[in-house]
PDB file of N, CA and C in Angstrom:
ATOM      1  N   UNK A   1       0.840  -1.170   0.000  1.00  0.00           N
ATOM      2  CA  UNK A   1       0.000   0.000   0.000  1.00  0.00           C
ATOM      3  C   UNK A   1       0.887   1.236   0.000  1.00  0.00           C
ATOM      4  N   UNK A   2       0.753   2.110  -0.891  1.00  0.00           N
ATOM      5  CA  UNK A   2       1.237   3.328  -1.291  1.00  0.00           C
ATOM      6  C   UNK A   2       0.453   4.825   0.103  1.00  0.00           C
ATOM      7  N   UNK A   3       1.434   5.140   1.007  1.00  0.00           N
ATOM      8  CA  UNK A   3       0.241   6.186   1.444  1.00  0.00           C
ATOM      9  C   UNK A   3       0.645   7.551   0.738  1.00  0.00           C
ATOM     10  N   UNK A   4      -0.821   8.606   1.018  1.00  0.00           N
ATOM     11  CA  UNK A   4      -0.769   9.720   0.012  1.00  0.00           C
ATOM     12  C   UNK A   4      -0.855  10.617   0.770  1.00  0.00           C
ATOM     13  N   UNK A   5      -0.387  12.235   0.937  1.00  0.00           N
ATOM     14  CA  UNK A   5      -0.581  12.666   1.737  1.00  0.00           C
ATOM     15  C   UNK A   5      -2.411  12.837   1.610  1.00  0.00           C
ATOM     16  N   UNK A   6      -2.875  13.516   2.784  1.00  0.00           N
ATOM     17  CA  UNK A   6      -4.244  13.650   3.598  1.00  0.00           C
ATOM     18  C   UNK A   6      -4.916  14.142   1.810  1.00  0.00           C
ATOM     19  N   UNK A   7      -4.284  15.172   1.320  1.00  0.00           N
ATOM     20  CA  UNK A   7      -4.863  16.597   0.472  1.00  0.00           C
ATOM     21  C   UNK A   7      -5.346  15.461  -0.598  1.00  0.00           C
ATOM     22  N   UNK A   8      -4.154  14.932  -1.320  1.00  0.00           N
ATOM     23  CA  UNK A   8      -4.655  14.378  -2.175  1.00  0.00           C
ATOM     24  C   UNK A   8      -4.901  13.120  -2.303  1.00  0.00           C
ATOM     25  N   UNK A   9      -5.153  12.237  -1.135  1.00  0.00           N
ATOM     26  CA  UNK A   9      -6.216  11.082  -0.809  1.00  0.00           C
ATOM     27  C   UNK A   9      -7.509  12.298  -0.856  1.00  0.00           C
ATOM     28  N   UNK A  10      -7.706  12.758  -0.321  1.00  0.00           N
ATOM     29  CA  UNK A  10      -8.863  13.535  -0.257  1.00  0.00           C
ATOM     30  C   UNK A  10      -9.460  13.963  -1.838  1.00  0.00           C
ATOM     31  N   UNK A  11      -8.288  14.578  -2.499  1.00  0.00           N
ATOM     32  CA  UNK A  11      -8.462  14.665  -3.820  1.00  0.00           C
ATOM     33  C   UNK A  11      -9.305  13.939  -4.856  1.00  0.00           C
ATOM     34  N   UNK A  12      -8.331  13.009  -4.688  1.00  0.00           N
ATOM     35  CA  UNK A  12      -8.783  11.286  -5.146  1.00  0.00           C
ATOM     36  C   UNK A  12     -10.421  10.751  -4.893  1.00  0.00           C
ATOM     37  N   UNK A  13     -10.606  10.907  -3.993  1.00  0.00           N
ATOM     38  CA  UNK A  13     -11.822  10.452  -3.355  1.00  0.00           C
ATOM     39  C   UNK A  13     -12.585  10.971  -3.748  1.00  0.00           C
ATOM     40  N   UNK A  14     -12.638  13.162  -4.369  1.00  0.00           N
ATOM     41  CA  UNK A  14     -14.215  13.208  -4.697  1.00  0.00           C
ATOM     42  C   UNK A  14     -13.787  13.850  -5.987  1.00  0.00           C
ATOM     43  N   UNK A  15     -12.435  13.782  -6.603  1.00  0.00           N
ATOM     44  CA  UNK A  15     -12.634  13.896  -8.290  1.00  0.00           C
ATOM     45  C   UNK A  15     -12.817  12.541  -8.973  1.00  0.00           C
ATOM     46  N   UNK A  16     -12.096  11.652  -8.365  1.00  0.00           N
ATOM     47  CA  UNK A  16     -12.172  10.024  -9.389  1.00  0.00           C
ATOM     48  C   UNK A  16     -13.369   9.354  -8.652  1.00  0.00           C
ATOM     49  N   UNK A  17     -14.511   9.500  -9.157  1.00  0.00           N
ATOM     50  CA  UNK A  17     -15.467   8.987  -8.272  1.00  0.00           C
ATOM     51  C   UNK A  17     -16.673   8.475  -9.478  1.00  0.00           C
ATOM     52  N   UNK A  18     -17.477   7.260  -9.312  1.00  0.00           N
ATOM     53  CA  UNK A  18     -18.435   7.241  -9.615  1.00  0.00           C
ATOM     54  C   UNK A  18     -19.354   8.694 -10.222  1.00  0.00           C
ATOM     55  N   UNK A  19     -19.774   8.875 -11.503  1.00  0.00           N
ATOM     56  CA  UNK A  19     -20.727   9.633 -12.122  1.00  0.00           C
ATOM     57  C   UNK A  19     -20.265  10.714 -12.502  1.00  0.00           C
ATOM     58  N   UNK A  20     -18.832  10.354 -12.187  1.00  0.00           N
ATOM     59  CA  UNK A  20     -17.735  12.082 -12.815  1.00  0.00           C
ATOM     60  C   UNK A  20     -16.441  11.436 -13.761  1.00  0.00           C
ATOM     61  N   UNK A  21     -15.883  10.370 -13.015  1.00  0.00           N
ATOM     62  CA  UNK A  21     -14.621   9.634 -13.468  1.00  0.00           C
ATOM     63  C   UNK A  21     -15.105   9.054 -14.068  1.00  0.00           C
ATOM     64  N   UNK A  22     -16.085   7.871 -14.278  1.00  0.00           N
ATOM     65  CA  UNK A  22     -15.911   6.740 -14.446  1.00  0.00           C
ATOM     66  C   UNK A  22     -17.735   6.822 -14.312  1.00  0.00           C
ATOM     67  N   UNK A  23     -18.098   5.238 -14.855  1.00  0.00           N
ATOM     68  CA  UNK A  23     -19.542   4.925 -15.251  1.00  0.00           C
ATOM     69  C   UNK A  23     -20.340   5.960 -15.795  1.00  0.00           C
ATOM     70  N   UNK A  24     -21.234   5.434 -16.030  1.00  0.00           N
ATOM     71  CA  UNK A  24     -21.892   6.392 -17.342  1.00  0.00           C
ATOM     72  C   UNK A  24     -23.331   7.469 -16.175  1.00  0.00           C
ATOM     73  N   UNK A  25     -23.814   8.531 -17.489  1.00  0.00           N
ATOM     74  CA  UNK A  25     -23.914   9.742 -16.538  1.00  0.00           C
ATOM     75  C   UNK A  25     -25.687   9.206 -17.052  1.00  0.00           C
ATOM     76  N   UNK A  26     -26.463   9.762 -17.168  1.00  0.00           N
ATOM     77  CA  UNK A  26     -27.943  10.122 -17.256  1.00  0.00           C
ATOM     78  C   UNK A  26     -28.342   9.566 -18.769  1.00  0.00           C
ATOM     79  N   UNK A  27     -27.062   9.979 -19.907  1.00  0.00           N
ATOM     80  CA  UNK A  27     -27.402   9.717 -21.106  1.00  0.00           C
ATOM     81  C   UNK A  27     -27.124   8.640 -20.930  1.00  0.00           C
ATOM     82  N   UNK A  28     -26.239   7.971 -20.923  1.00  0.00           N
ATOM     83  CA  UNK A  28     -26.092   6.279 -20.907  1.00  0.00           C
ATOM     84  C   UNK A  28     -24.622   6.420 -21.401  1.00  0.00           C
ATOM     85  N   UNK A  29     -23.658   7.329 -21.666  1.00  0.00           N
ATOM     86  CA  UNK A  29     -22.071   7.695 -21.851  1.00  0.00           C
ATOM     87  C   UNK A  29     -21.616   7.651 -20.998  1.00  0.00           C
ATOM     88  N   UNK A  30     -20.431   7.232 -21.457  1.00  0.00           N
ATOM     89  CA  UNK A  30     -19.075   7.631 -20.346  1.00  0.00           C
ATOM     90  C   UNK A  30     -18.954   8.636 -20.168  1.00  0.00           C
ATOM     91  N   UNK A  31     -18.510   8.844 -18.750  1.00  0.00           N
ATOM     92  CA  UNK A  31     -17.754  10.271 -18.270  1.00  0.00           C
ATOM     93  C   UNK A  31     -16.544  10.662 -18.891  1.00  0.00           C
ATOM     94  N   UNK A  32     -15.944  10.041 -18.397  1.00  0.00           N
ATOM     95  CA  UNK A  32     -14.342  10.826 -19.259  1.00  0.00           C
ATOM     96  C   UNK A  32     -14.184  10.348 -20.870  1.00  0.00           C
ATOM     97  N   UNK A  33     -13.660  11.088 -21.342  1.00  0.00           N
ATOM     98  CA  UNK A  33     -13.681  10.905 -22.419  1.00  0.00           C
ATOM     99  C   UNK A  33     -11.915  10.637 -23.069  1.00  0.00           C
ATOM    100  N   UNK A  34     -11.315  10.890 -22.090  1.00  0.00           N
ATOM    101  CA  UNK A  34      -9.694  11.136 -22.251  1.00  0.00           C
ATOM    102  C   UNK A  34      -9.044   9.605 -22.355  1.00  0.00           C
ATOM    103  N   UNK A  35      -8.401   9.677 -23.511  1.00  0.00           N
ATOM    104  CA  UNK A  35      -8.039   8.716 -24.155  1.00  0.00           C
ATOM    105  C   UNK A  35      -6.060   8.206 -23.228  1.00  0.00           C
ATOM    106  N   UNK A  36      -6.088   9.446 -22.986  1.00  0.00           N
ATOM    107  CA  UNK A  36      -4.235   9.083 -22.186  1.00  0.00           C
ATOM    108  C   UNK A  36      -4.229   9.853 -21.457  1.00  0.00           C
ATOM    109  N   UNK A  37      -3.190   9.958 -20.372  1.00  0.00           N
ATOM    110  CA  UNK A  37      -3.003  10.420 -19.152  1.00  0.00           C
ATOM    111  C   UNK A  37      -1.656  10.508 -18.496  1.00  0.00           C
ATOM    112  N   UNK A  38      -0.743  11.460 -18.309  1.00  0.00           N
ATOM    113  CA  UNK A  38       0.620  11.591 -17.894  1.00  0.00           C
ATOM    114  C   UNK A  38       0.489  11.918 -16.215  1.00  0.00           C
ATOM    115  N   UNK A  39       0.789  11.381 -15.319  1.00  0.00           N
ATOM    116  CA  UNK A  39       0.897  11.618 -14.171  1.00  0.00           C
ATOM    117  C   UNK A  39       2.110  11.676 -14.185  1.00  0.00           C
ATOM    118  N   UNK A  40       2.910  12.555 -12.818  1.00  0.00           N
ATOM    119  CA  UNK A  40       3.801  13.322 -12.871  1.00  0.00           C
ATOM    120  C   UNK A  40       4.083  12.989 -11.194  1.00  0.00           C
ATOM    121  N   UNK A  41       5.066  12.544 -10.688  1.00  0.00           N
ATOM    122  CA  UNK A  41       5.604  12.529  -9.422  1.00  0.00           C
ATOM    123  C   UNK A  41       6.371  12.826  -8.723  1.00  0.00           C
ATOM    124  N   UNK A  42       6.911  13.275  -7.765  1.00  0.00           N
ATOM    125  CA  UNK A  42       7.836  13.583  -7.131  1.00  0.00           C
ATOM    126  C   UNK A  42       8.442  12.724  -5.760  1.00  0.00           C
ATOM    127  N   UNK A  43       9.184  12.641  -5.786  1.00  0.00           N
ATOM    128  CA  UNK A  43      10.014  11.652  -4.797  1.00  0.00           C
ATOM    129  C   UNK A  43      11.386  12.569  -3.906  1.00  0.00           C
ATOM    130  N   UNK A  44      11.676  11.920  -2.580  1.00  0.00           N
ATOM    131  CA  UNK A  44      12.734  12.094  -2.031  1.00  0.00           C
ATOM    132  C   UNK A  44      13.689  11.311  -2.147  1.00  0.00           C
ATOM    133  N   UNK A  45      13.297  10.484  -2.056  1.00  0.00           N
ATOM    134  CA  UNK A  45      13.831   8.910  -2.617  1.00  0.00           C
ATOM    135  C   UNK A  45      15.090   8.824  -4.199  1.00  0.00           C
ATOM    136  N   UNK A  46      15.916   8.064  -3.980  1.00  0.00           N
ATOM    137  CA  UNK A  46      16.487   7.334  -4.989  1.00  0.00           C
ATOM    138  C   UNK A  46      15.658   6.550  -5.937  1.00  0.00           C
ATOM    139  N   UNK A  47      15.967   6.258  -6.970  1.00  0.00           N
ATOM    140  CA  UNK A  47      15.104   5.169  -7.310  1.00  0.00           C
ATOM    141  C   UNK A  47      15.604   3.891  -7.438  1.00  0.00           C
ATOM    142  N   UNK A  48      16.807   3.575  -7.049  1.00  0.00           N
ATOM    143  CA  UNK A  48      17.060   2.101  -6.319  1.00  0.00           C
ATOM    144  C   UNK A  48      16.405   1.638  -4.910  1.00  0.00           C
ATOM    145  N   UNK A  49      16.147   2.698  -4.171  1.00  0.00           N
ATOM    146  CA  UNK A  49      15.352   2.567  -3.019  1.00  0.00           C
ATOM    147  C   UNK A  49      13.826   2.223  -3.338  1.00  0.00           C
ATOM    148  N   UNK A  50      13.090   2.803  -4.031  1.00  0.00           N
ATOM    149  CA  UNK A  50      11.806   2.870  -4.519  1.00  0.00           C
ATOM    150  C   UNK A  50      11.936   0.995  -4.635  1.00  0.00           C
ATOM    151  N   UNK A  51      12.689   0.948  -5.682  1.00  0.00           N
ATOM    152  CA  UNK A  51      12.402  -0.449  -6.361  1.00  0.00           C
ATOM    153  C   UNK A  51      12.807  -1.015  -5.495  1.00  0.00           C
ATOM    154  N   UNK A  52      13.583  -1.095  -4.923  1.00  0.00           N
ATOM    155  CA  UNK A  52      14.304  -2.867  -3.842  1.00  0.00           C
ATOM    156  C   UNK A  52      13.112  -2.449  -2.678  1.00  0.00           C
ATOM    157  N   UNK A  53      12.075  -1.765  -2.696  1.00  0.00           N
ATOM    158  CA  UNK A  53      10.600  -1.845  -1.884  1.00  0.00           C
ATOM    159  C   UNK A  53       9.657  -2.048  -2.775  1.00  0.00           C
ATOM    160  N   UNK A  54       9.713  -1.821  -4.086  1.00  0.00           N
ATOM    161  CA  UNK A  54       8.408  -2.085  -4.855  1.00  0.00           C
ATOM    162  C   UNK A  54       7.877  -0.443  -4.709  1.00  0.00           C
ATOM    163  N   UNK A  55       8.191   0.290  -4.138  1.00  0.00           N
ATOM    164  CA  UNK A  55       7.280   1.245  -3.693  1.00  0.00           C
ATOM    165  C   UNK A  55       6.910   1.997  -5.585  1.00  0.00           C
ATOM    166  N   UNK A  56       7.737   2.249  -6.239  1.00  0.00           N
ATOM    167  CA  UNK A  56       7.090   2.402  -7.603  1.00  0.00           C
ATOM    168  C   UNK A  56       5.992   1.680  -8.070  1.00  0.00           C
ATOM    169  N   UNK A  57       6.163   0.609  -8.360  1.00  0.00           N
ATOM    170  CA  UNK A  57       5.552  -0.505  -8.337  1.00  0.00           C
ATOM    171  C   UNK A  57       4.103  -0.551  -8.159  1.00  0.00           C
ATOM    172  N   UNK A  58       4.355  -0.307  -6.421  1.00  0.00           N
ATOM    173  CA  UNK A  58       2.882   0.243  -6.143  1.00  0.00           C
ATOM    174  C   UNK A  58       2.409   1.426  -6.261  1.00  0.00           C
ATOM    175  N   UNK A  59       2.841   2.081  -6.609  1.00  0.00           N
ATOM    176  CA  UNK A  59       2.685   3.557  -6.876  1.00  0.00           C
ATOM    177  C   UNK A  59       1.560   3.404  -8.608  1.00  0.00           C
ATOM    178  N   UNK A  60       2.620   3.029  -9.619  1.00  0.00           N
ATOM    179  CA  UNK A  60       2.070   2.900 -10.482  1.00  0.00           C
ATOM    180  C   UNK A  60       0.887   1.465 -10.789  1.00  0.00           C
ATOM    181  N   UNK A  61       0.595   0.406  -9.612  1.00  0.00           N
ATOM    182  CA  UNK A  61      -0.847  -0.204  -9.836  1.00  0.00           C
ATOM    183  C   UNK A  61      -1.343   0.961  -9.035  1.00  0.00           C
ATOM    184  N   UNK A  62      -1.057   1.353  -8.295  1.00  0.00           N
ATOM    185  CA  UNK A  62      -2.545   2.298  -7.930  1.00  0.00           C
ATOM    186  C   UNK A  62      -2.967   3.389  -8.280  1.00  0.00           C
ATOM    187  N   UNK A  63      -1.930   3.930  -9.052  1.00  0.00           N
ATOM    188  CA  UNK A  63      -2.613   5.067 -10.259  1.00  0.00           C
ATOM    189  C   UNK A  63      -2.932   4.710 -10.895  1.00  0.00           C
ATOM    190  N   UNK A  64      -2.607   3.713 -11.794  1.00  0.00           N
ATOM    191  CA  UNK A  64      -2.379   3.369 -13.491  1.00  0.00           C
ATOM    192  C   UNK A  64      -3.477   2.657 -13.558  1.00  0.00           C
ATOM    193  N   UNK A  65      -3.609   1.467 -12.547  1.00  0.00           N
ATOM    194  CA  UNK A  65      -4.645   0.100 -12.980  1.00  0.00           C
ATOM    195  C   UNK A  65      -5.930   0.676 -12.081  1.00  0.00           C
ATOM    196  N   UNK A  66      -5.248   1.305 -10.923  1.00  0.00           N
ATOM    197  CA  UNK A  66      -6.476   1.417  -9.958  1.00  0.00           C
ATOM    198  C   UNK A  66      -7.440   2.905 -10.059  1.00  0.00           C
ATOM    199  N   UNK A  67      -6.755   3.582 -10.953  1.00  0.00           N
ATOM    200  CA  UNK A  67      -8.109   4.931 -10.946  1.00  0.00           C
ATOM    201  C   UNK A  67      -7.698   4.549 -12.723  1.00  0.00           C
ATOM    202  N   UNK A  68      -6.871   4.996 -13.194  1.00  0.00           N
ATOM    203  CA  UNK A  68      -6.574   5.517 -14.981  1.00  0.00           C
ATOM    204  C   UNK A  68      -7.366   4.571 -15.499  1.00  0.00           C
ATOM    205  N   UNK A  69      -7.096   3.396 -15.705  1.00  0.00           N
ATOM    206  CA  UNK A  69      -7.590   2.209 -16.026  1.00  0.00           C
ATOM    207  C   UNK A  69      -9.024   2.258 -15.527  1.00  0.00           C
ATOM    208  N   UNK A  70      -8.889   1.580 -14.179  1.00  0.00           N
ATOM    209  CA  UNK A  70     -10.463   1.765 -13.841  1.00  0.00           C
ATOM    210  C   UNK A  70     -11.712   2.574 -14.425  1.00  0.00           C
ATOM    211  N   UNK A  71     -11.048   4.202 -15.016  1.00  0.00           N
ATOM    212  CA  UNK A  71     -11.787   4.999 -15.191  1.00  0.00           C
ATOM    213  C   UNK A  71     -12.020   5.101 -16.839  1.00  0.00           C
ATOM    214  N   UNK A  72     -11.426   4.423 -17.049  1.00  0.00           N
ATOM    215  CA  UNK A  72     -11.783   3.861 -18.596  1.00  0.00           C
ATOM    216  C   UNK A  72     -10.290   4.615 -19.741  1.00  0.00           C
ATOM    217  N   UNK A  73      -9.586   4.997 -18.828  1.00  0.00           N
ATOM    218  CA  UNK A  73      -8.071   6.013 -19.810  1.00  0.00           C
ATOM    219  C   UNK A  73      -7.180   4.726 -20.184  1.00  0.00           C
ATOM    220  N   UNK A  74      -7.266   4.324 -21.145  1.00  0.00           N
ATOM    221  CA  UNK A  74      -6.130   2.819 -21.706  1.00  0.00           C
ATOM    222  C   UNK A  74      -4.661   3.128 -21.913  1.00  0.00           C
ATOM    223  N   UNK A  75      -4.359   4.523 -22.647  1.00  0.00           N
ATOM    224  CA  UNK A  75      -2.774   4.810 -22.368  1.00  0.00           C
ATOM    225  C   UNK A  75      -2.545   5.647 -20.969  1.00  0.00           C
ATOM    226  N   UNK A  76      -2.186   5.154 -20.232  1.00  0.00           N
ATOM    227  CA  UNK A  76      -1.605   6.151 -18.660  1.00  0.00           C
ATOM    228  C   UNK A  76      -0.320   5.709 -18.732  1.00  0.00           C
ATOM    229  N   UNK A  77       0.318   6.800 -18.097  1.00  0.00           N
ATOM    230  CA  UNK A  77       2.396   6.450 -17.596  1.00  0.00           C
ATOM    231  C   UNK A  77       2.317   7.272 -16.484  1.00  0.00           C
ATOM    232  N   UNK A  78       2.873   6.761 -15.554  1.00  0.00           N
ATOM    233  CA  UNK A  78       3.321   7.471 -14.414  1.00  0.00           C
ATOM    234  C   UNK A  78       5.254   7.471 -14.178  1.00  0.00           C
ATOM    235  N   UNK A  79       5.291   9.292 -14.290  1.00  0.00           N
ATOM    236  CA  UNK A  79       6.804   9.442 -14.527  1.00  0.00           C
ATOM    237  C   UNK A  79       6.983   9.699 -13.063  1.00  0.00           C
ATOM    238  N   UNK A  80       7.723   9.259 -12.614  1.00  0.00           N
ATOM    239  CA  UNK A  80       8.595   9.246 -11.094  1.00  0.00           C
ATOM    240  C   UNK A  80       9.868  10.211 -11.013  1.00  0.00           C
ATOM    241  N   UNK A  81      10.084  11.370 -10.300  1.00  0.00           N
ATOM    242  CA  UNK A  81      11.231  12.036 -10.648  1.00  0.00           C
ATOM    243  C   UNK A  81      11.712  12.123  -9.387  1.00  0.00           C
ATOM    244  N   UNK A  82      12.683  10.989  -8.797  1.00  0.00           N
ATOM    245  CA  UNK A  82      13.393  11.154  -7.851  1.00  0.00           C
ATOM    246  C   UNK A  82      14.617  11.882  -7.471  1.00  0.00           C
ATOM    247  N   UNK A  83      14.797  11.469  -6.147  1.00  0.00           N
ATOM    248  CA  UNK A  83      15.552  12.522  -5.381  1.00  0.00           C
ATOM    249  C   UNK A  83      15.225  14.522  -5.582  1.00  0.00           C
ATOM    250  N   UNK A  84      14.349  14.392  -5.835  1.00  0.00           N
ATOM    251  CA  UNK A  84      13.756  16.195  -5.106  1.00  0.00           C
ATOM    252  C   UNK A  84      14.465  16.815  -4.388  1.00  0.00           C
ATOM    253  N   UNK A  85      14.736  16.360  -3.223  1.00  0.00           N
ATOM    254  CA  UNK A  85      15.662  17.086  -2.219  1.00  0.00           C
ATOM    255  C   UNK A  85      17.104  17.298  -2.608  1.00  0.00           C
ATOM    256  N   UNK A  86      17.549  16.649  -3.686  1.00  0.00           N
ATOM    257  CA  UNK A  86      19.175  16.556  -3.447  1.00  0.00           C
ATOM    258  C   UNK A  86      19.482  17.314  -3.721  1.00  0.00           C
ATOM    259  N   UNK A  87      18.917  19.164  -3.973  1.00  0.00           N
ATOM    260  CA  UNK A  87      19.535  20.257  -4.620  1.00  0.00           C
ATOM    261  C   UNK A  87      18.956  21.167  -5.810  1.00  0.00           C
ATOM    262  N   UNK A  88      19.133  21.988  -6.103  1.00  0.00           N
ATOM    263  CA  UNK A  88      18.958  23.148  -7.133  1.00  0.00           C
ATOM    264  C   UNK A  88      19.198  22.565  -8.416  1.00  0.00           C
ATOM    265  N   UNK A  89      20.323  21.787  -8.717  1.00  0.00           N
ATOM    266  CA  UNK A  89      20.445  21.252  -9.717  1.00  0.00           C
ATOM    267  C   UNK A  89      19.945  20.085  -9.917  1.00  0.00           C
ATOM    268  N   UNK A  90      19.361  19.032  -9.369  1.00  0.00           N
ATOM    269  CA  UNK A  90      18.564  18.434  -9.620  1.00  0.00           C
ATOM    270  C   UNK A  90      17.243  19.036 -10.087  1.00  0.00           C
ATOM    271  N   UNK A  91      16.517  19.640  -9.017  1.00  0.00           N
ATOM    272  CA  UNK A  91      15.132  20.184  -9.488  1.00  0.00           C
ATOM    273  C   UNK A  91      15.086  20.779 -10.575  1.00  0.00           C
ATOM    274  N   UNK A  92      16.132  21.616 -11.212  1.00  0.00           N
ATOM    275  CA  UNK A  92      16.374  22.207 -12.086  1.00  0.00           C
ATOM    276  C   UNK A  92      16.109  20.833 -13.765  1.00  0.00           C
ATOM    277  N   UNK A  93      16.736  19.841 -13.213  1.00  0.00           N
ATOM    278  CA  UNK A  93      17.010  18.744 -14.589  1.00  0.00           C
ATOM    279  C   UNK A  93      15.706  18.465 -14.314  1.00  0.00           C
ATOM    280  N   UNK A  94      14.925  18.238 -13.077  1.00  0.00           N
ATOM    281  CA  UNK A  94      13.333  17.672 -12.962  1.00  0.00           C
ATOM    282  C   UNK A  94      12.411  18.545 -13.804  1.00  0.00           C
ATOM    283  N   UNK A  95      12.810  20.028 -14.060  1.00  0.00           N
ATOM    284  CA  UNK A  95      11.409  20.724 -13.869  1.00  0.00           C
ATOM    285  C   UNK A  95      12.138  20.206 -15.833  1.00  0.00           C
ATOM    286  N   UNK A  96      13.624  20.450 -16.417  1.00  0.00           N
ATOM    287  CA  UNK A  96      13.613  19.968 -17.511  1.00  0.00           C
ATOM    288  C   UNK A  96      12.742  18.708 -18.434  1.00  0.00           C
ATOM    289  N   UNK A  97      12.666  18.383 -17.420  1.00  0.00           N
ATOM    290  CA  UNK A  97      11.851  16.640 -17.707  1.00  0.00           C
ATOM    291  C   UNK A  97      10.851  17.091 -18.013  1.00  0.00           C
ATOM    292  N   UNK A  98      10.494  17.777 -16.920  1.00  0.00           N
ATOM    293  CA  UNK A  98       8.740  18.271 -17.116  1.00  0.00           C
ATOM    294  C   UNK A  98       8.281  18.681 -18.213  1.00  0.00           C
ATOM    295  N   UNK A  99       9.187  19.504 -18.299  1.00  0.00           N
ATOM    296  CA  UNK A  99       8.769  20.428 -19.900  1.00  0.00           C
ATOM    297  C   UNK A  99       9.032  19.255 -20.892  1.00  0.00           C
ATOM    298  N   UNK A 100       9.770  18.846 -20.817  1.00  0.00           N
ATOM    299  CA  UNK A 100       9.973  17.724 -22.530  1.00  0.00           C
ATOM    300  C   UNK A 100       9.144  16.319 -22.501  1.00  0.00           C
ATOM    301  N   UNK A 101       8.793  16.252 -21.013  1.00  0.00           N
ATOM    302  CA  UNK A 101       7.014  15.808 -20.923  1.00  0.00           C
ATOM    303  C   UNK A 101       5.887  16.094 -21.586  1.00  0.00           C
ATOM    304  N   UNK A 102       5.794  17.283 -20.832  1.00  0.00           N
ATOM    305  CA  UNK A 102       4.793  17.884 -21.747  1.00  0.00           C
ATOM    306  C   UNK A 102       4.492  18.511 -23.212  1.00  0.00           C
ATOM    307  N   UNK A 103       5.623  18.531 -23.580  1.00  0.00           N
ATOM    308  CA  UNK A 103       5.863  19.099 -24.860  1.00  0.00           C
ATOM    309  C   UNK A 103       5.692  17.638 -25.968  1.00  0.00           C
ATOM    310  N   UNK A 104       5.627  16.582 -25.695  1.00  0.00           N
ATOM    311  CA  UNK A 104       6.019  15.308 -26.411  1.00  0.00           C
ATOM    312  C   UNK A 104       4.974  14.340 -25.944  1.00  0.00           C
ATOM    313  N   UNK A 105       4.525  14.176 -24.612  1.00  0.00           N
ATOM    314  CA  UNK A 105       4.118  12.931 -24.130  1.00  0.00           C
ATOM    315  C   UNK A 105       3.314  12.990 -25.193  1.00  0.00           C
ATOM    316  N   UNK A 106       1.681  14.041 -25.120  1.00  0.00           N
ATOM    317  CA  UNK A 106       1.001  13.909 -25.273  1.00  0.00           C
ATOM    318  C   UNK A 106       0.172  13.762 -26.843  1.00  0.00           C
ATOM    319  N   UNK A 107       1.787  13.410 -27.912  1.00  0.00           N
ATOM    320  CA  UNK A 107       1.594  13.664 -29.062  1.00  0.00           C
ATOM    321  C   UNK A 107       1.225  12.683 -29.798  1.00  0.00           C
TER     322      UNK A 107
END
């Protein structure tokens, strides 16, 4: 089990929900209509640490299979950008990622 902070367990709970996320609304359609999905993470962590716990692992079944999937989105990736803390120049190569994320994933 992956824990999340309070905000966005809370999050989770009343955006990915029955009659908004996922199952169909009044007309007899699906809610979402979004075909892919880039989730975006942040870590303190190494990512040799992550993995020799699985903690990625579980990270990505419980985004990916357990809301994305669930909610009917068939392409999802969840990008992991560890070690956050280690400095200016890290965050700096992270927020790089970000942008060539977004500039590409979604093409």
């Amino acid at each position: 089990m992956v824990v999340v902070p309070a905000t966005t367990k809370g999050w989770i709970d009343r955006v990915w929900n029955n009659g908004w996320a996922y199952g169909e609304g009044a007309d007899g359609k699906r809610r979402l209509k979004h075909s892919h999905a880039l989730l975006i993470g942040s870590a303190s962590g190494d990512a040799p640490s992550y993995a020799k716990r699985r903690y990625d692992e579980a990270m990505r079944t419980q985004l990916l299979t357990g809301i994305m999937d669930y909610c009917g989105i068939p392409r999802a990736e969840l990008a992991l950008l560890y070690d956050v803390m280690a400095g200016a120049p890290a965050r700096q190569r992270h927020l790089e990622t970000v942008r060539q994320l977004g500039a590409t994933w979604f093409r």
